[in-house]
PDB file of N, CA and C in Angstrom:
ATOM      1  N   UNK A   1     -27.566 116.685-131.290  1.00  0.00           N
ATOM      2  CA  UNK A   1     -26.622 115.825-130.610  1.00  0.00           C
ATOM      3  C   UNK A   1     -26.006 114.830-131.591  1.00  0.00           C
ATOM      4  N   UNK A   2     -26.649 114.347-132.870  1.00  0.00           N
ATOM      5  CA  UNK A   2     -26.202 113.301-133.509  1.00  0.00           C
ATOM      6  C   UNK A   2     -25.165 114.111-134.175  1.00  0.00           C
ATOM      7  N   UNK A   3     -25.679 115.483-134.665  1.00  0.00           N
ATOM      8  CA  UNK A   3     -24.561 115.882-135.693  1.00  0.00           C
ATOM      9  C   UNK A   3     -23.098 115.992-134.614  1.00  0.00           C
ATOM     10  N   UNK A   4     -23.442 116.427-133.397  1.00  0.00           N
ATOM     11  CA  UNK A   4     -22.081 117.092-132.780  1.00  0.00           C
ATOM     12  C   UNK A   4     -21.127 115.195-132.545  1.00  0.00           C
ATOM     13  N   UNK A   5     -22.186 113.993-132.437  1.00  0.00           N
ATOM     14  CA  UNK A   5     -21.376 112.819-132.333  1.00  0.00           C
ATOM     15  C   UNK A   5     -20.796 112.398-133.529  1.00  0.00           C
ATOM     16  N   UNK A   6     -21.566 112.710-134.887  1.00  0.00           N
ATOM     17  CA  UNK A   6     -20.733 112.463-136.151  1.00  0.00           C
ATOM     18  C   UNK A   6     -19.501 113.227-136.348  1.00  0.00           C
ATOM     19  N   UNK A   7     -19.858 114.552-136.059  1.00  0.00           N
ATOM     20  CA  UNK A   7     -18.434 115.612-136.134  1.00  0.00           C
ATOM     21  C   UNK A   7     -17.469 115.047-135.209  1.00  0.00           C
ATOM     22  N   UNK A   8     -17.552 114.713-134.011  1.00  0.00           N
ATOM     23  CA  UNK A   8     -16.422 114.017-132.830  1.00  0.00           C
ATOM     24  C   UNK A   8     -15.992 112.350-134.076  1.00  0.00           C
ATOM     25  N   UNK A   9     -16.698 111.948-134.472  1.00  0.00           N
ATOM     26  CA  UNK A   9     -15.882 110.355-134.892  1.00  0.00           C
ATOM     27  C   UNK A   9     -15.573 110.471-135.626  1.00  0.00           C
ATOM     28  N   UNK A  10     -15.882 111.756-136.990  1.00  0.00           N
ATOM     29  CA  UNK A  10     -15.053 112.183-137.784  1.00  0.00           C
ATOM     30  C   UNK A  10     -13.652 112.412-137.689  1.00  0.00           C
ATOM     31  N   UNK A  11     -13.298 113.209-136.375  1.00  0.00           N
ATOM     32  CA  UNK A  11     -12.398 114.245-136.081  1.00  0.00           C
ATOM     33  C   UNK A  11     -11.959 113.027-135.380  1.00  0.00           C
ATOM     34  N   UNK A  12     -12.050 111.916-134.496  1.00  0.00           N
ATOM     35  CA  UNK A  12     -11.297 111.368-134.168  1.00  0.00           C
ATOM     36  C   UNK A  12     -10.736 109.971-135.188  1.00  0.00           C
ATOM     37  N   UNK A  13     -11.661 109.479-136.065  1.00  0.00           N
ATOM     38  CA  UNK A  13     -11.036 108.687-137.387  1.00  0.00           C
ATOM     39  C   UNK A  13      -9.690 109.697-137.944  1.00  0.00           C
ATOM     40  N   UNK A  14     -10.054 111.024-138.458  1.00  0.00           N
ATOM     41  CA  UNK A  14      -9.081 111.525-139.004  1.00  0.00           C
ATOM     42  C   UNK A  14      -8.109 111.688-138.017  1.00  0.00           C
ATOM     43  N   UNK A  15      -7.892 111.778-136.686  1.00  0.00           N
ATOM     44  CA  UNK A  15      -6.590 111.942-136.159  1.00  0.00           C
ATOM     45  C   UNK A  15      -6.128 110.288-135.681  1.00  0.00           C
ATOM     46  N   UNK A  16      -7.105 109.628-135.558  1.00  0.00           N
ATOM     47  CA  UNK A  16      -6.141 108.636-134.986  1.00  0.00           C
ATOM     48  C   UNK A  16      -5.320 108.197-133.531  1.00  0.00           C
ATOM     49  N   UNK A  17      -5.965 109.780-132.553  1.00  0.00           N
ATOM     50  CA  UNK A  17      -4.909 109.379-131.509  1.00  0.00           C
ATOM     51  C   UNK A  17      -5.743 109.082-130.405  1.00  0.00           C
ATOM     52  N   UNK A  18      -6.684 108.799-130.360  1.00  0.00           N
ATOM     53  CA  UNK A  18      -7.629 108.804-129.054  1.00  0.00           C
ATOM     54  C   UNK A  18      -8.432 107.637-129.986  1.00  0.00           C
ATOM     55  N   UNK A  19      -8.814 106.745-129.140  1.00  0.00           N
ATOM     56  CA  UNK A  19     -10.043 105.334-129.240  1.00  0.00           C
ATOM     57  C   UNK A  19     -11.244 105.928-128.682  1.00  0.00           C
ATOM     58  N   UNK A  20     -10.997 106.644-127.255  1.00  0.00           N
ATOM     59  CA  UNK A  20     -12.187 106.724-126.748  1.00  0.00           C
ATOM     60  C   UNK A  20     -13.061 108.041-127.418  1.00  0.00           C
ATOM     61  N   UNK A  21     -14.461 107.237-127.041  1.00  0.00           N
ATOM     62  CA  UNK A  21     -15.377 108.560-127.257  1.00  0.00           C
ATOM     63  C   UNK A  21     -15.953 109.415-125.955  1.00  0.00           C
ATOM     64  N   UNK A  22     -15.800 111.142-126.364  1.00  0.00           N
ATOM     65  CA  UNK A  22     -16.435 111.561-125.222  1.00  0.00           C
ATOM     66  C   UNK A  22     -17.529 112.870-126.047  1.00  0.00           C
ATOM     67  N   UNK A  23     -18.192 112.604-124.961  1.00  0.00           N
ATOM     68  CA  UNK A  23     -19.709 113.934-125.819  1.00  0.00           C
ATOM     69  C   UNK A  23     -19.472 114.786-124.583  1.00  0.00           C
ATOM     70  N   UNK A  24     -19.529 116.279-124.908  1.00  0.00           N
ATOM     71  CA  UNK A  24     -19.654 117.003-124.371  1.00  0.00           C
ATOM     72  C   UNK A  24     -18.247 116.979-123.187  1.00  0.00           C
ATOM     73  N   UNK A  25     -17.386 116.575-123.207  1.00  0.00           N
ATOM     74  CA  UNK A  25     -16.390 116.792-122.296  1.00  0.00           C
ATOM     75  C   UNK A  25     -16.275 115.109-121.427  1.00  0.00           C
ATOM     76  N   UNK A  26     -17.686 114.194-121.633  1.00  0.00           N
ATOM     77  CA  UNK A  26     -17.657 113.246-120.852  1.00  0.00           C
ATOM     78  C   UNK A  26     -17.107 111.938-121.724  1.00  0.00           C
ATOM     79  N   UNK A  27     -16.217 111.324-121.037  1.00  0.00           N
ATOM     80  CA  UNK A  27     -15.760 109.741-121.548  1.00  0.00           C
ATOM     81  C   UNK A  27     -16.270 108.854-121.333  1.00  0.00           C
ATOM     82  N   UNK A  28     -17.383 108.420-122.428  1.00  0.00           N
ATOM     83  CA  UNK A  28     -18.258 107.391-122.548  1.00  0.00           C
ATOM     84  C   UNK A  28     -17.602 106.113-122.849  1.00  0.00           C
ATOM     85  N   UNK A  29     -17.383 105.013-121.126  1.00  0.00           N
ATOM     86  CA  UNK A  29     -17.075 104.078-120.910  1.00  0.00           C
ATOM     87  C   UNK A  29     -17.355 103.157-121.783  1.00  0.00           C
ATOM     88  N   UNK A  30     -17.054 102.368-122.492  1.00  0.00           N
ATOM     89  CA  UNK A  30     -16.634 101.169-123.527  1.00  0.00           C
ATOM     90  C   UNK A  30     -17.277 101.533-125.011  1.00  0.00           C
ATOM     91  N   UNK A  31     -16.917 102.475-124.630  1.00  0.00           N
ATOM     92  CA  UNK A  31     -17.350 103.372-126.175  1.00  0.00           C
ATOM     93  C   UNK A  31     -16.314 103.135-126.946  1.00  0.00           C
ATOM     94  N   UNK A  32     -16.205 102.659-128.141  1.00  0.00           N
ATOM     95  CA  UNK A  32     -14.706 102.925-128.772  1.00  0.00           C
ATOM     96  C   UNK A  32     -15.692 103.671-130.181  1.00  0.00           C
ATOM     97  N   UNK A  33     -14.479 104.341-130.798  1.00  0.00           N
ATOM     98  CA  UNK A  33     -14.751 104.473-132.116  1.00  0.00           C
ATOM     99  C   UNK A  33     -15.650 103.646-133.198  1.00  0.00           C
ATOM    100  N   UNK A  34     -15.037 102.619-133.212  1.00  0.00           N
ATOM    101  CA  UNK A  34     -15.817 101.502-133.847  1.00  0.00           C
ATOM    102  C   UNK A  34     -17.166 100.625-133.352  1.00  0.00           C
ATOM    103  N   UNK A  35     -17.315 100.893-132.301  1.00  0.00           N
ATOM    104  CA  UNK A  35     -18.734 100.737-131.908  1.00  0.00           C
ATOM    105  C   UNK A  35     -19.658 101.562-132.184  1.00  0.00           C
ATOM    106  N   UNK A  36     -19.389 103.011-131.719  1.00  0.00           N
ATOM    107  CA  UNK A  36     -19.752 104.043-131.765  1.00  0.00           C
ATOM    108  C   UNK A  36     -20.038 103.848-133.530  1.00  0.00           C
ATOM    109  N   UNK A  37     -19.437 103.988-134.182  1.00  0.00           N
ATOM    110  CA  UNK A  37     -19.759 103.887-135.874  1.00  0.00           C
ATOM    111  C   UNK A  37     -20.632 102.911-136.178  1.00  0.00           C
ATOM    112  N   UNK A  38     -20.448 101.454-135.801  1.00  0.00           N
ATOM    113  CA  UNK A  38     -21.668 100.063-135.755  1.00  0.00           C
ATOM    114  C   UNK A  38     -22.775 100.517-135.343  1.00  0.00           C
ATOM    115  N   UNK A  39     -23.048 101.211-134.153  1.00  0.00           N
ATOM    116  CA  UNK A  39     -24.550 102.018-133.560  1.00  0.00           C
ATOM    117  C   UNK A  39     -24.705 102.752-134.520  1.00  0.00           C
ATOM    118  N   UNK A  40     -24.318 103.729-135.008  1.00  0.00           N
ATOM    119  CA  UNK A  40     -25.087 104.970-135.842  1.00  0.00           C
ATOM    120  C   UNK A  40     -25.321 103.920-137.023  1.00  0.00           C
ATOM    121  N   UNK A  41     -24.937 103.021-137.985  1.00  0.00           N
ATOM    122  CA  UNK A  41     -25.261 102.670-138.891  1.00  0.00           C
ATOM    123  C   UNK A  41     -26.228 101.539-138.788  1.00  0.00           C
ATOM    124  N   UNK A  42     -26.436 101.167-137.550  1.00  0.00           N
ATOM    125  CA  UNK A  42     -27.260  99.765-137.446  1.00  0.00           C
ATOM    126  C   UNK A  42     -28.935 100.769-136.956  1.00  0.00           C
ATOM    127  N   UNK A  43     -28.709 102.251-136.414  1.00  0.00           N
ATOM    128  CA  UNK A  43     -29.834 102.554-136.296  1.00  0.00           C
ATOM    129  C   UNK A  43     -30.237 103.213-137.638  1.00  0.00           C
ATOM    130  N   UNK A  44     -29.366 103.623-138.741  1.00  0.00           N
ATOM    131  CA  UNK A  44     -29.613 104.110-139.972  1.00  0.00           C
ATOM    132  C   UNK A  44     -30.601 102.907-140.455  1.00  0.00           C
ATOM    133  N   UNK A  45     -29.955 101.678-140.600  1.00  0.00           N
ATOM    134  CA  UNK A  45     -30.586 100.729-141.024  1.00  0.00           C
ATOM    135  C   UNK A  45     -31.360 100.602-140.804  1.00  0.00           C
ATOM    136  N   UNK A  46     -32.314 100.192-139.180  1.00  0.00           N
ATOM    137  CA  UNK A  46     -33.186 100.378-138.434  1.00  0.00           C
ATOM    138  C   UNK A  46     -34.323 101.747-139.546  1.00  0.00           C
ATOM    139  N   UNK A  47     -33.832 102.374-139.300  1.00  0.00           N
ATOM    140  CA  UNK A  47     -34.447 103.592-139.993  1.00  0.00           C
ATOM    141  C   UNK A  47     -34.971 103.870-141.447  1.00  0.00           C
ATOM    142  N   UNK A  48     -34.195 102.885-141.793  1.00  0.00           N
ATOM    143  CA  UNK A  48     -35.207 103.021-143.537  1.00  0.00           C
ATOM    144  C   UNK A  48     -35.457 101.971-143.640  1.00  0.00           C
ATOM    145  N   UNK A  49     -35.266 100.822-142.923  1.00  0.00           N
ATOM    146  CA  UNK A  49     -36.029  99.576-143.267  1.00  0.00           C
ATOM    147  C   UNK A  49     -37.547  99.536-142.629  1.00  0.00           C
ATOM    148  N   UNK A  50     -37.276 100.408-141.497  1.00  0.00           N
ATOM    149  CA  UNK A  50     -38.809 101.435-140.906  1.00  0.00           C
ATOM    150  C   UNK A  50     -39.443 101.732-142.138  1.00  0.00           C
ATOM    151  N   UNK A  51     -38.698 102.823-142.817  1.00  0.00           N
ATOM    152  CA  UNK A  51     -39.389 103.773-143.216  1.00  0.00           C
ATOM    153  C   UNK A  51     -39.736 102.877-144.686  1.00  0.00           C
ATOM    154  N   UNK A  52     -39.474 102.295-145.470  1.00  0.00           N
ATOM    155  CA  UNK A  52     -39.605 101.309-145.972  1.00  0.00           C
ATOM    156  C   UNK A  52     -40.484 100.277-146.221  1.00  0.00           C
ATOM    157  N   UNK A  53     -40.486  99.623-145.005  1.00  0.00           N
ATOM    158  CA  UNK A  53     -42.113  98.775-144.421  1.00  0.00           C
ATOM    159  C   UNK A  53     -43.191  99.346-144.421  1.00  0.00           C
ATOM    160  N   UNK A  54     -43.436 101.036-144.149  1.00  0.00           N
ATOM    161  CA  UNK A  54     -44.022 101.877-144.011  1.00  0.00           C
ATOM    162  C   UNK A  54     -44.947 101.820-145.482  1.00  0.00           C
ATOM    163  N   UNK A  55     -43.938 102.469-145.864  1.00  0.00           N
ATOM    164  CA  UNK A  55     -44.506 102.729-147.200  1.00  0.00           C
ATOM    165  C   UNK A  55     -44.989 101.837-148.178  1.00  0.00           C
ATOM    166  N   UNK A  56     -44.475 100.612-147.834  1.00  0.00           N
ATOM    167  CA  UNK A  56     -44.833  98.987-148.404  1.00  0.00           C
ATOM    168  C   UNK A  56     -46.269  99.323-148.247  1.00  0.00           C
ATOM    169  N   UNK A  57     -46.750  99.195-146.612  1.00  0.00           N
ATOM    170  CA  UNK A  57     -47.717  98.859-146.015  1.00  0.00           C
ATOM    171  C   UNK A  57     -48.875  99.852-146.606  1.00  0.00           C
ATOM    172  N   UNK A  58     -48.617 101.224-146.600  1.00  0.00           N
ATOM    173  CA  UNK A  58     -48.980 102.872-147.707  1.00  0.00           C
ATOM    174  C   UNK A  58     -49.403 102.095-148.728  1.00  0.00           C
ATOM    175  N   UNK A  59     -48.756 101.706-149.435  1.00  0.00           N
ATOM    176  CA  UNK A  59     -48.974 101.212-151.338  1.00  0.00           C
ATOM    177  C   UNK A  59     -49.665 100.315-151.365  1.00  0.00           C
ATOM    178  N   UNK A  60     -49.393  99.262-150.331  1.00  0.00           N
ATOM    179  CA  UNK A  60     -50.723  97.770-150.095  1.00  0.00           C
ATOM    180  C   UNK A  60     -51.966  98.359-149.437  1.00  0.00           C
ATOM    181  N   UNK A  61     -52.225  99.325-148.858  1.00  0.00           N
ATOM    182  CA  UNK A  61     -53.511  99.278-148.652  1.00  0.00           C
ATOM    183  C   UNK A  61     -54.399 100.586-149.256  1.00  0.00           C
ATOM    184  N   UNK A  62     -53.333 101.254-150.148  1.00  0.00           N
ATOM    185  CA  UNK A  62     -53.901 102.102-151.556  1.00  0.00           C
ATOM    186  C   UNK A  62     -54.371 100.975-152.418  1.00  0.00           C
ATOM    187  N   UNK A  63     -54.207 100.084-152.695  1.00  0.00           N
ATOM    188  CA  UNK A  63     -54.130  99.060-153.865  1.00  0.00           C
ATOM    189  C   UNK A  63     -54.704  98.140-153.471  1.00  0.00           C
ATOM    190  N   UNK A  64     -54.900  97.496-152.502  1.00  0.00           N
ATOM    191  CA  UNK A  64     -55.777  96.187-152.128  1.00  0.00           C
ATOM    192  C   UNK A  64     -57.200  96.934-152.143  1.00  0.00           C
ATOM    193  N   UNK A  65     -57.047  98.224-151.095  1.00  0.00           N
ATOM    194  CA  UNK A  65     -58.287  98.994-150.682  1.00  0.00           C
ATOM    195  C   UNK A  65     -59.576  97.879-149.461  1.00  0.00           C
ATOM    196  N   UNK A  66     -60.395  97.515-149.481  1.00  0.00           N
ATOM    197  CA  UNK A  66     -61.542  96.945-149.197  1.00  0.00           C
ATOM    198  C   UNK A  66     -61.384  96.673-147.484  1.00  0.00           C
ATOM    199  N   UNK A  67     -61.694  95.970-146.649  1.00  0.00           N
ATOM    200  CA  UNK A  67     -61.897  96.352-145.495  1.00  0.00           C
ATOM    201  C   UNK A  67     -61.268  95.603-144.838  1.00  0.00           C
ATOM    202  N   UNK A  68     -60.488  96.467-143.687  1.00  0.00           N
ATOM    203  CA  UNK A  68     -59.768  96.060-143.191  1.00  0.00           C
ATOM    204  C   UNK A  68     -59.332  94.448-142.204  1.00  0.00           C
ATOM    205  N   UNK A  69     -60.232  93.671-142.375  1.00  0.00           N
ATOM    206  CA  UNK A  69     -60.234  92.513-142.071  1.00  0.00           C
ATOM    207  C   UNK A  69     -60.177  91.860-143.647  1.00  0.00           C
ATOM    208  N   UNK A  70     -60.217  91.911-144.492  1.00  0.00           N
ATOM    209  CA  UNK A  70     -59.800  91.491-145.922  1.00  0.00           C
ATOM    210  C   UNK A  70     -58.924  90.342-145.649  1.00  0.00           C
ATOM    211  N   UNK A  71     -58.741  89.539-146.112  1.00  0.00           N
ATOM    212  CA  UNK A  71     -57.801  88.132-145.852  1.00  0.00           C
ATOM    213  C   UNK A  71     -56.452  88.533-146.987  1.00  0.00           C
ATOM    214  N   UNK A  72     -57.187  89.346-147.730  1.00  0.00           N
ATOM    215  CA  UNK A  72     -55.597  89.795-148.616  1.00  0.00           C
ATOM    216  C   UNK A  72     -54.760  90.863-148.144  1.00  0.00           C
ATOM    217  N   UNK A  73     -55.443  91.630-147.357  1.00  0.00           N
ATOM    218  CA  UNK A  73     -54.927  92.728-146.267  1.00  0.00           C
ATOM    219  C   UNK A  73     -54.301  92.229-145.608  1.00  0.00           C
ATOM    220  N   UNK A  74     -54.464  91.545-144.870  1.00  0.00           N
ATOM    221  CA  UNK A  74     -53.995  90.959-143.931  1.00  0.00           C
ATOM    222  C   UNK A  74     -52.790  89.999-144.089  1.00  0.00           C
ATOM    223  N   UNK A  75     -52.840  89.209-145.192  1.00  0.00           N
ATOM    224  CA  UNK A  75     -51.723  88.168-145.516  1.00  0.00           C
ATOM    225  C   UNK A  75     -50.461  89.130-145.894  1.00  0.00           C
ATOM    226  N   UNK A  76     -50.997  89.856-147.187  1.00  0.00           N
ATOM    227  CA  UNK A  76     -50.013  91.038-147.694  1.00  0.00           C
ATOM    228  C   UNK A  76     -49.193  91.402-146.396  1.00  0.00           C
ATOM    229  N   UNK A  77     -50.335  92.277-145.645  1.00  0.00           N
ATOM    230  CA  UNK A  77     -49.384  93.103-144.298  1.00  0.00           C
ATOM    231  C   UNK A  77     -48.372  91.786-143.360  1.00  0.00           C
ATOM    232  N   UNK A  78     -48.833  90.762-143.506  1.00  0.00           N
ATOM    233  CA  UNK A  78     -47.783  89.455-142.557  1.00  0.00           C
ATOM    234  C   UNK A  78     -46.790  89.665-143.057  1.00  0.00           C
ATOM    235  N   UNK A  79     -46.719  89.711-144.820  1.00  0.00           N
ATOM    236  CA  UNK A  79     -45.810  89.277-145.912  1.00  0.00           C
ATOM    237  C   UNK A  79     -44.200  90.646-145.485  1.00  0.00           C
ATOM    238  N   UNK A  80     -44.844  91.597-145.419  1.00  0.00           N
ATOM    239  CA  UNK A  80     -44.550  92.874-145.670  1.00  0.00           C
ATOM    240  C   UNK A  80     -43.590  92.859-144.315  1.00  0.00           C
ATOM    241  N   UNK A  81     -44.375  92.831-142.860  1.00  0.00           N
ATOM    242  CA  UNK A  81     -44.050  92.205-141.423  1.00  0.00           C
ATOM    243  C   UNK A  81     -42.804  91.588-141.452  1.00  0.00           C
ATOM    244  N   UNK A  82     -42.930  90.325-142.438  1.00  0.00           N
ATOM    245  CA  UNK A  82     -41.950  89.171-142.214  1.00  0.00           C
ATOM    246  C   UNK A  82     -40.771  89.499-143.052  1.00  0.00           C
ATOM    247  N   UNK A  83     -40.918  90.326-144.021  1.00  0.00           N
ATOM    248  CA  UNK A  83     -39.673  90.467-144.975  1.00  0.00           C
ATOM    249  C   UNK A  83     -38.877  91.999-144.278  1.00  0.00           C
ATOM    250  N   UNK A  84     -39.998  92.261-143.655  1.00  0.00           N
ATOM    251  CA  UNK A  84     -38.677  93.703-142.754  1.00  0.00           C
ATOM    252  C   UNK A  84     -38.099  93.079-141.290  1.00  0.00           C
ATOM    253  N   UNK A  85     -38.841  92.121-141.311  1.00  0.00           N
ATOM    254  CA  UNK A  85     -37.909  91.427-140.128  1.00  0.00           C
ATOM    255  C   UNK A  85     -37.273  90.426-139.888  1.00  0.00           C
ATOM    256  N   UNK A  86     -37.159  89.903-140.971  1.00  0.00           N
ATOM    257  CA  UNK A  86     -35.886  88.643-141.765  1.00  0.00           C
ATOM    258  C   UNK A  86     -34.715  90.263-142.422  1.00  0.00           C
ATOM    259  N   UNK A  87     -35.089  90.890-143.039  1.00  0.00           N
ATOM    260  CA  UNK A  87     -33.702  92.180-143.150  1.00  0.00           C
ATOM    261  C   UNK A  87     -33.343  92.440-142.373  1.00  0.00           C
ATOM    262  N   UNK A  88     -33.951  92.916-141.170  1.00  0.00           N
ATOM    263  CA  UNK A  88     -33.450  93.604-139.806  1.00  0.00           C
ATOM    264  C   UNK A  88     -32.462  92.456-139.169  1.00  0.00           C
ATOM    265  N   UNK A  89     -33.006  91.319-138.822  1.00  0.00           N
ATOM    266  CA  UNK A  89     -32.332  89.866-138.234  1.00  0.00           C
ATOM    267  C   UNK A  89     -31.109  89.845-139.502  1.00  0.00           C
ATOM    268  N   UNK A  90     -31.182  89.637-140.289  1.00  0.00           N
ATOM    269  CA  UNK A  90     -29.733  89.663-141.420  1.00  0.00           C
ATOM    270  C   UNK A  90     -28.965  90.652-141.341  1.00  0.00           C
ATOM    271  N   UNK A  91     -29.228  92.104-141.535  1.00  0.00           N
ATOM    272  CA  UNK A  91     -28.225  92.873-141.299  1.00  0.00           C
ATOM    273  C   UNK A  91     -28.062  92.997-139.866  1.00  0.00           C
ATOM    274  N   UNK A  92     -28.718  92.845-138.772  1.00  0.00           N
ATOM    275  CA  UNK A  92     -27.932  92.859-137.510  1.00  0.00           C
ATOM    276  C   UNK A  92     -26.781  92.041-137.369  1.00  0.00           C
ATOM    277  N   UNK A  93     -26.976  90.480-138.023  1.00  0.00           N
ATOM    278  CA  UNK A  93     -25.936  89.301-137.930  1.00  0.00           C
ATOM    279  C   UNK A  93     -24.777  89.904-138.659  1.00  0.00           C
ATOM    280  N   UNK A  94     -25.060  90.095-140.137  1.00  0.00           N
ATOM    281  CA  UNK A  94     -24.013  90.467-140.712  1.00  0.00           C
ATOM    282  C   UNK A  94     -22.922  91.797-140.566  1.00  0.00           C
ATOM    283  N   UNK A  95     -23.481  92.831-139.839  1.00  0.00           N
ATOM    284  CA  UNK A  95     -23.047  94.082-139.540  1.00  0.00           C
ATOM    285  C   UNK A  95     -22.531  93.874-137.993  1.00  0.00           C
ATOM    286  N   UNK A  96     -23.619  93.118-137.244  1.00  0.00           N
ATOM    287  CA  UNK A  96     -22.813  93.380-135.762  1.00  0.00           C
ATOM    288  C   UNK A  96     -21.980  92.004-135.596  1.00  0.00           C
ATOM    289  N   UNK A  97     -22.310  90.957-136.392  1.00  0.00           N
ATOM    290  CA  UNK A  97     -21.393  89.887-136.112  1.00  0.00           C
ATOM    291  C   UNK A  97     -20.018  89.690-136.049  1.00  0.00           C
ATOM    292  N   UNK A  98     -19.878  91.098-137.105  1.00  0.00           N
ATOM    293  CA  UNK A  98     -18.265  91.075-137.366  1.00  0.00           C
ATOM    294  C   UNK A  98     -17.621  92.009-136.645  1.00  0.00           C
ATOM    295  N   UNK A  99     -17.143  91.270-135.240  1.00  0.00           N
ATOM    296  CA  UNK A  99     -16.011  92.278-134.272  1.00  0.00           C
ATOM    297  C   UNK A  99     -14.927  92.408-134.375  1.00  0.00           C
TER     298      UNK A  99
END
């Protein structure tokens, strides 16, 4: 479904003559083009700043190692927490702020 919505905002950026978006034959009400493009890239974002934290969290507890109540485990993983969700809060402002 994502590829057939990228192929539709493709095809409608390149023509230019239609705003609205429709999937499958249906006209998805206050859909415009440019929203439609802000969603797919704000969940991209979403998506490797996931995948990202992830792997932060992977490498800190290869490397700290020792048990899981550890006070360095634990601070690390806050650290890790707080810096993917000060990015997420920044690029939402900066990406969806601008209408």
């Amino acid at each position: 479904m994502s590829l057939y919505l990228i192929d539709r905002l493709a095809q409608v950026l390149a023509d230019g003559s239609s705003d609205a978006v429709t999937v499958f034959g249906i006209t998805l009400v206050g859909v415009s083009v440019t929203t439609a493009v802000k969603l797919m890239f704000t969940v991209g974002l979403v998506v490797v700043v996931l995948g990202l934290r992830w792997l932060a969290l992977f490498v800190t507890r290869r490397v700290l190692g020792g048990e899981v109540a550890d006070p360095r485990r634990f601070w690390v993983r806050q650290g890790v927490q707080l810096v993917a969700a000060a990015t997420l809060a920044i690029g939402f402002l900066f990406y969806l702020g601008d209408t």
